[in-house]
Protein backbone atom coordinates (compact mmCIF):
# COMPACT_ATOMS: atom_id res chain seq x y z
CA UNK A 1 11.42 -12.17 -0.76
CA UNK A 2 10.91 -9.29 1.62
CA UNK A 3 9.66 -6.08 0.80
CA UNK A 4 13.46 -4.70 2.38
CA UNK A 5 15.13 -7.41 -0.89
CA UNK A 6 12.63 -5.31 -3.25
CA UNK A 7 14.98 -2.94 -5.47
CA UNK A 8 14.09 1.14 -4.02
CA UNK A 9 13.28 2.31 -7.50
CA UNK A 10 10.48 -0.65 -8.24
CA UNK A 11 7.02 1.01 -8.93
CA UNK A 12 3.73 0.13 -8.15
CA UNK A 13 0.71 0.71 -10.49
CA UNK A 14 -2.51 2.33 -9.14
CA UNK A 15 -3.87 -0.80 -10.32
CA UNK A 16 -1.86 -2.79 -7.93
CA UNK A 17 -1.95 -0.11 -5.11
CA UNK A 18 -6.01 -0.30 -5.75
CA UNK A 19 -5.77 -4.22 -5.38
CA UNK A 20 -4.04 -3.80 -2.07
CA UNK A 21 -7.05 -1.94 -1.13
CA UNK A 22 -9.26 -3.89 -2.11
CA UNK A 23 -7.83 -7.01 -0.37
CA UNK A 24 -7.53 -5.26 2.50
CA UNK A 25 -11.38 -4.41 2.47
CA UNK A 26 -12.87 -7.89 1.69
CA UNK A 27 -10.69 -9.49 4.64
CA UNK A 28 -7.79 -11.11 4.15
CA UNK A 29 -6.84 -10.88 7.59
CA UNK A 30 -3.92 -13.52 7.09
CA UNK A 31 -1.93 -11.24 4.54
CA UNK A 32 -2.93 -7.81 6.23
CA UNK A 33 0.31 -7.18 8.10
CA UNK A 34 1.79 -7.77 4.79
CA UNK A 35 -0.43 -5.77 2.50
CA UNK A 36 0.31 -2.60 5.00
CA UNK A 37 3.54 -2.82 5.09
CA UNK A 38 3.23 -2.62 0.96
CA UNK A 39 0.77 0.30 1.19
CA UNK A 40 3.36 2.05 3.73
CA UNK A 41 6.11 1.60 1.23
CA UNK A 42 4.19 3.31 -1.76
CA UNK A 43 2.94 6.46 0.98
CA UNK A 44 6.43 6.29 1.97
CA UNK A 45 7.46 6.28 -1.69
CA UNK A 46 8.40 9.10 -4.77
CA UNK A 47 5.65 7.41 -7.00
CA UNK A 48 2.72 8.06 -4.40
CA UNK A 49 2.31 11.94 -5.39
CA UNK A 50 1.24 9.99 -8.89
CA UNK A 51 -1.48 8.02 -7.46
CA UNK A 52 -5.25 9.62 -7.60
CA UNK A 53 -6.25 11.50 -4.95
CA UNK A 54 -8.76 9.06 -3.72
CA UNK A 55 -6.51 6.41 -3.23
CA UNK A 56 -3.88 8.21 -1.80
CA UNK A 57 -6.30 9.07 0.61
CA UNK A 58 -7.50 5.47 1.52
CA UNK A 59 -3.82 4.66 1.26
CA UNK A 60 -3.23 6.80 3.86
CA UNK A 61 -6.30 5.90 5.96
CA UNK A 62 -5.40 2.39 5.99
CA UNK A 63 -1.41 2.90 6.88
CA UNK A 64 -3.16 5.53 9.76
CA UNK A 65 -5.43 2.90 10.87
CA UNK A 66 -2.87 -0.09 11.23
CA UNK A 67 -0.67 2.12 13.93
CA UNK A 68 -3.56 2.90 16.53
């Protein structure tokens, strides 16, 4: 399944947004491209205004950092 099959309306948990994080910063290089794309979905999405402010921030940071 690819994140375009996922239903629009599916939300993700600050738990699981804070997981994504977290993978992303012990180094799972192998899923990264994967992980961001996830992270860009919930920036991109209605729910991410729920999120707390520090992870919407790293969220944000980490979606920044994967276009340079």
């Amino acid at each position: 399944m690819t994140d375009r099959d996922r239903a629009p309306d599916r939300t993700t948990s600050a738990e699981a947004v804070e997981t994504l994080v977290w993978l992303l910063d012990t180094g799972v290089d192998h899923r990264r491209y994967r992980i961001v794309n996830r992270l860009r979905s919930v920036r991109d999405s209605d729910e991410f205004a729920s999120l707390p402010e520090d992870l919407r921030e790293r969220v944000q940071q980490i979606v920044a950092e994967s276009e340079h």
